[in-house]
Protein backbone atom coordinates (compact mmCIF):
# COMPACT_ATOMS: atom_id res chain seq x y z
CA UNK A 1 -1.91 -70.37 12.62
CA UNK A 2 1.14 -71.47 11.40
CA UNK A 3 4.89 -69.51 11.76
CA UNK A 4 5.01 -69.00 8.10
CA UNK A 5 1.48 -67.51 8.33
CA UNK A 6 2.53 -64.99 11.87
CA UNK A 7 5.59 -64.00 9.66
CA UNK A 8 3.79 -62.97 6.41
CA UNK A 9 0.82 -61.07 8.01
CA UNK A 10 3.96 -59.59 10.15
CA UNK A 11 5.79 -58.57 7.19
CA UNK A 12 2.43 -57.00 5.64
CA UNK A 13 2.20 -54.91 8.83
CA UNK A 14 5.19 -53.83 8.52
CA UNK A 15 4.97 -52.72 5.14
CA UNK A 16 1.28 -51.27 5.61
CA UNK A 17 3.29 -48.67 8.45
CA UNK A 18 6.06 -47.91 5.59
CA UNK A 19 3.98 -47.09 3.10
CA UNK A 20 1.76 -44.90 5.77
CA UNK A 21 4.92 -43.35 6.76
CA UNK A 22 6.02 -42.76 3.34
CA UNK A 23 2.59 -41.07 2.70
CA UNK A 24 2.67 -38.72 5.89
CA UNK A 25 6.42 -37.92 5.35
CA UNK A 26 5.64 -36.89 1.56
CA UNK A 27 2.47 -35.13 2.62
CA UNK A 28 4.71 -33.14 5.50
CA UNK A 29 7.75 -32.30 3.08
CA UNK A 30 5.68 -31.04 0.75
CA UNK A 31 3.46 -28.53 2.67
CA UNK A 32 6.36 -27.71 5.12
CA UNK A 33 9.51 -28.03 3.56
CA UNK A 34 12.04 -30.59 3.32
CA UNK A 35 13.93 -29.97 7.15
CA UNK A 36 17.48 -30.45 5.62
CA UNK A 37 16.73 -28.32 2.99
CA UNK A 38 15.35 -25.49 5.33
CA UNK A 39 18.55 -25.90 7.51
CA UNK A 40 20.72 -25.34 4.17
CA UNK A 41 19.06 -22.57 3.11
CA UNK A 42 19.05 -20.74 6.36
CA UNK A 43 23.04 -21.42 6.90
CA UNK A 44 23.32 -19.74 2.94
CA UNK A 45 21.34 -16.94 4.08
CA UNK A 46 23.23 -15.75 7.19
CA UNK A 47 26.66 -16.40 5.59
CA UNK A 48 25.81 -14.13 3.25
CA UNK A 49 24.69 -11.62 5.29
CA UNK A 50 27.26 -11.88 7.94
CA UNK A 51 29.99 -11.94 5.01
CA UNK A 52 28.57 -8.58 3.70
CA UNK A 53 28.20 -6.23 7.10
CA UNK A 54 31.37 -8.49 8.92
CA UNK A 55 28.92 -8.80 12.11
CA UNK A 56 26.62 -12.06 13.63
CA UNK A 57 23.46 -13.07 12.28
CA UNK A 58 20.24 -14.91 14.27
CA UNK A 59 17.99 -16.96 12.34
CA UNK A 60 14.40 -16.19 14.62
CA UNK A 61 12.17 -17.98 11.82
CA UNK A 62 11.57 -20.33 8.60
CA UNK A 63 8.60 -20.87 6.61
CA UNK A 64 8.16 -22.99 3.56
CA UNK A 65 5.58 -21.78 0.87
CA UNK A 66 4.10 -24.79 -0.48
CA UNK A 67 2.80 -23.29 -3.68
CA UNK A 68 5.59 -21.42 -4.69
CA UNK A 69 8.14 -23.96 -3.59
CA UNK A 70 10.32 -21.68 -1.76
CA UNK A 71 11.97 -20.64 1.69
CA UNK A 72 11.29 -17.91 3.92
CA UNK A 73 13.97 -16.52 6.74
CA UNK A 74 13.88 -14.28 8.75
CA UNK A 75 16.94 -12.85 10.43
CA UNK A 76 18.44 -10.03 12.72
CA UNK A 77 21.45 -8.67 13.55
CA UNK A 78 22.55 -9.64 17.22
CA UNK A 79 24.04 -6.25 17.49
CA UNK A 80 20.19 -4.82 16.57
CA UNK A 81 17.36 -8.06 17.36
CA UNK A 82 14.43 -5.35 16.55
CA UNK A 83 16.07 -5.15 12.63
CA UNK A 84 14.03 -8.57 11.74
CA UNK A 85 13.51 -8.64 8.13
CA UNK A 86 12.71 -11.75 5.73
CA UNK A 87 14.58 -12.88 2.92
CA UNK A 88 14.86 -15.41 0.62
CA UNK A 89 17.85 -17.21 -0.77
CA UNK A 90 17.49 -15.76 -3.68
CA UNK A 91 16.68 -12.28 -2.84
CA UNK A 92 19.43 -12.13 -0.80
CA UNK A 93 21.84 -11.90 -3.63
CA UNK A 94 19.18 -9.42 -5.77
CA UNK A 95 19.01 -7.37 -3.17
CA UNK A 96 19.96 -6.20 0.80
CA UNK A 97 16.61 -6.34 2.62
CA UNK A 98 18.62 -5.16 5.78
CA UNK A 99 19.82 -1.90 4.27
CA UNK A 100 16.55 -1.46 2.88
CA UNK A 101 14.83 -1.75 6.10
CA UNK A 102 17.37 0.69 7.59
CA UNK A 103 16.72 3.35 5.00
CA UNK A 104 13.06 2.97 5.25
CA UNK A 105 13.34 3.39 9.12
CA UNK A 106 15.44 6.20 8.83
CA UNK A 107 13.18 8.17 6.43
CA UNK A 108 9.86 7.19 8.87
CA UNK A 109 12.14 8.12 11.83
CA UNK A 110 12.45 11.40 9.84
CA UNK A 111 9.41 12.24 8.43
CA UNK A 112 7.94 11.87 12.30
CA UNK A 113 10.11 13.93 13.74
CA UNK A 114 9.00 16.70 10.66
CA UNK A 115 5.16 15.85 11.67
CA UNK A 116 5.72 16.42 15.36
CA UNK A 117 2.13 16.46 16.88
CA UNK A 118 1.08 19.09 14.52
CA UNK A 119 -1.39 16.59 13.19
CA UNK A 120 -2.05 14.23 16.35
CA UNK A 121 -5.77 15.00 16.57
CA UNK A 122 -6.02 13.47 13.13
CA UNK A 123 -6.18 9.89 12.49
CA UNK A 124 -3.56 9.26 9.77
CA UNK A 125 -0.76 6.50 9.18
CA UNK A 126 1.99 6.41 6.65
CA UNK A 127 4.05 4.02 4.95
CA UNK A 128 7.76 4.08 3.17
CA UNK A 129 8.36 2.12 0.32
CA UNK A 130 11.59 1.59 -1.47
CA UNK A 131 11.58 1.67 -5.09
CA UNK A 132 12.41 -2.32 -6.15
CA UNK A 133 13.80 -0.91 -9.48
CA UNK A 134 15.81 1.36 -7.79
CA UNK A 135 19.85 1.20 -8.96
CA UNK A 136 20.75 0.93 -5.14
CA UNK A 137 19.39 -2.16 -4.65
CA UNK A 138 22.72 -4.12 -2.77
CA UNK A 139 24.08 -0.76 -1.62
CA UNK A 140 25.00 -1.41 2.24
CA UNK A 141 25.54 2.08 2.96
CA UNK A 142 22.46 3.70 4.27
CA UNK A 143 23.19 7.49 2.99
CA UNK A 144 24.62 5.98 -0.61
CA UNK A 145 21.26 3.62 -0.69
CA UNK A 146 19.12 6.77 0.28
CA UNK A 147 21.05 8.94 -2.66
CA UNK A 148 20.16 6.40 -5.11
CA UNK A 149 17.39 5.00 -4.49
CA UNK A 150 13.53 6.17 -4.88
CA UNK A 151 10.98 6.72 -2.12
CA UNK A 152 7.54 6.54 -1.91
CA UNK A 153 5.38 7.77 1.38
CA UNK A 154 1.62 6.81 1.12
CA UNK A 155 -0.30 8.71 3.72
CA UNK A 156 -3.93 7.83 4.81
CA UNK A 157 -6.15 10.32 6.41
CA UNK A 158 -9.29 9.97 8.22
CA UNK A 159 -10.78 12.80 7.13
CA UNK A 160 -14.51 12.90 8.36
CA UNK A 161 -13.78 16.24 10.79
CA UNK A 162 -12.03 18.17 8.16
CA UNK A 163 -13.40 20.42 5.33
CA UNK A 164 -12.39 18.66 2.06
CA UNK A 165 -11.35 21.63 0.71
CA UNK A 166 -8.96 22.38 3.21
CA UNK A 167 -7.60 19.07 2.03
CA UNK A 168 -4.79 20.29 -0.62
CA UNK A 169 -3.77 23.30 1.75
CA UNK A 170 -3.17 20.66 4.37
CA UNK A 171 -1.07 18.33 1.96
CA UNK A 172 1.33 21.39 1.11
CA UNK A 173 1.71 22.25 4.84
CA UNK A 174 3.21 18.42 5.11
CA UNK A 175 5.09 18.34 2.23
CA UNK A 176 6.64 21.43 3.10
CA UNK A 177 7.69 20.26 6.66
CA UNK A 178 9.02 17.11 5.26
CA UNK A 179 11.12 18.99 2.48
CA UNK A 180 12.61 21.20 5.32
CA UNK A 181 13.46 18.27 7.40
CA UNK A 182 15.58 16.39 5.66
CA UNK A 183 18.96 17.37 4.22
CA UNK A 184 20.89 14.39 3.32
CA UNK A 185 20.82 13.33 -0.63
CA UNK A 186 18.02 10.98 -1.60
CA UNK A 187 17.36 9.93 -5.08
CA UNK A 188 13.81 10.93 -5.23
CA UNK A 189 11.04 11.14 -2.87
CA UNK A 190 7.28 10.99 -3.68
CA UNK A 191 4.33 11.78 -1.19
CA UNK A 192 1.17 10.64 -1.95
CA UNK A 193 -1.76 11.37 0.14
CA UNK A 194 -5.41 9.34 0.15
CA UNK A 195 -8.35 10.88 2.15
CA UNK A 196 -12.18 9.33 2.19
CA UNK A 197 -14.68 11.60 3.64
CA UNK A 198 -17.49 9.60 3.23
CA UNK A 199 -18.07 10.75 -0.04
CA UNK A 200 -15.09 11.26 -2.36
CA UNK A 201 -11.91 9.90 -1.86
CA UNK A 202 -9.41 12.45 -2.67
CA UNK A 203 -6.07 11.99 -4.12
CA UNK A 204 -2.94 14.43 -3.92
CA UNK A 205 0.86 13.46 -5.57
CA UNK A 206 3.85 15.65 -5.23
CA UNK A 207 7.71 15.04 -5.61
CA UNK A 208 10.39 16.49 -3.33
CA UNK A 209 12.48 18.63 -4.91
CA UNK A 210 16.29 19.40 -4.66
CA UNK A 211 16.78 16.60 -2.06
């Protein structure tokens, strides 16, 4: 075989390996995210965070959703690491995910306290959600966010031990200890409960009032 032979099957090789790379690279960028891109993004992100409270930042993840084209971060204070939230680029200028997840924990933190172990030999679990249309949504302040915003708590019950009919007698009791707890301003509050016996599933909505 003859040098001008070695040097085209060489230059073929070589351009067999691009092209694979070129594939695998594509492949990779598009299912995880162009790297530079990621690194951008999560530099915009904490900048705007650590412009808005005047304190450090840690990125602790990134993930890249393929189908919607976007990137995930998720951050924490350094002066609070257990405050991890995720954002977006874009939701962090349509709203503060960080004060939101302070208010939320505040009004769990509060609502437990109200529930003591009154309840413990139930098996229930709650959850606080923040209102996304809520006016509040960049307020930093965590008693301004909690006066404007709206609330909902979702509790689940296993109720297989308990009379259904003591069911809406129980759901007063709650709200009434929640209502008592809390007197800071919030913009409105909504309790729903959700109970399966095995048979019905029962359904009970109430506001707080003069919060």
């Amino acid at each position: 075989m003859n040098k001008a032979w070695k040097k085209w099957i060489l230059r073929l090789l070589i351009l067999i390996v691009i092209i694979m790379l070129s594939i695998v690279a594509y492949f990779y960028i598009a299912l995880s995210g162009n790297p530079f891109v990621m690194w951008q993004q999560q530099r915009s992100v904490v900048k705007i965070y650590e412009d808005r409270y005047q304190e450090p930042f840690d990125v602790t993840d990134s993930n890249y959703d393929y189908k919607r084209g976007e990137y995930t971060v998720e951050i924490a204070p350094k002066s609070n690491p257990d405050y991890e939230f995720n954002t977006t680029l874009y939701e962090a200028s349509q709203i503060d995910l960080y004060a939101k997840l302070r208010s939320i924990t505040y009004l769990r933190e509060q609502i437990t306290l109200a529930l003591g172990s009154d309840y413990s030999d139930l098996e229930y679990s709650f959850n606080v959600f923040e209102d996304y249309k809520s006016i509040g949504a960049m307020e930093t302040d965590k008693m301004k966010r909690l006066s404007q915003n709206m609330y909902t708590v979702d509790f689940s019950f296993d109720v297989e031990s308990i009379n259904a009919d003591n069911l809406n007698s129980m759901f007063m009791e709650i709200h009434t200890k929640i209502e008592e707890r809390f007197d800071v301003p919030i913009g409105e509050l909504t309790l729903r409960f959700g109970a399966y016996d095995g048979t019905d599933y029962h359904h009970f909505e109430m506001k707080l009032s003069d919060l």
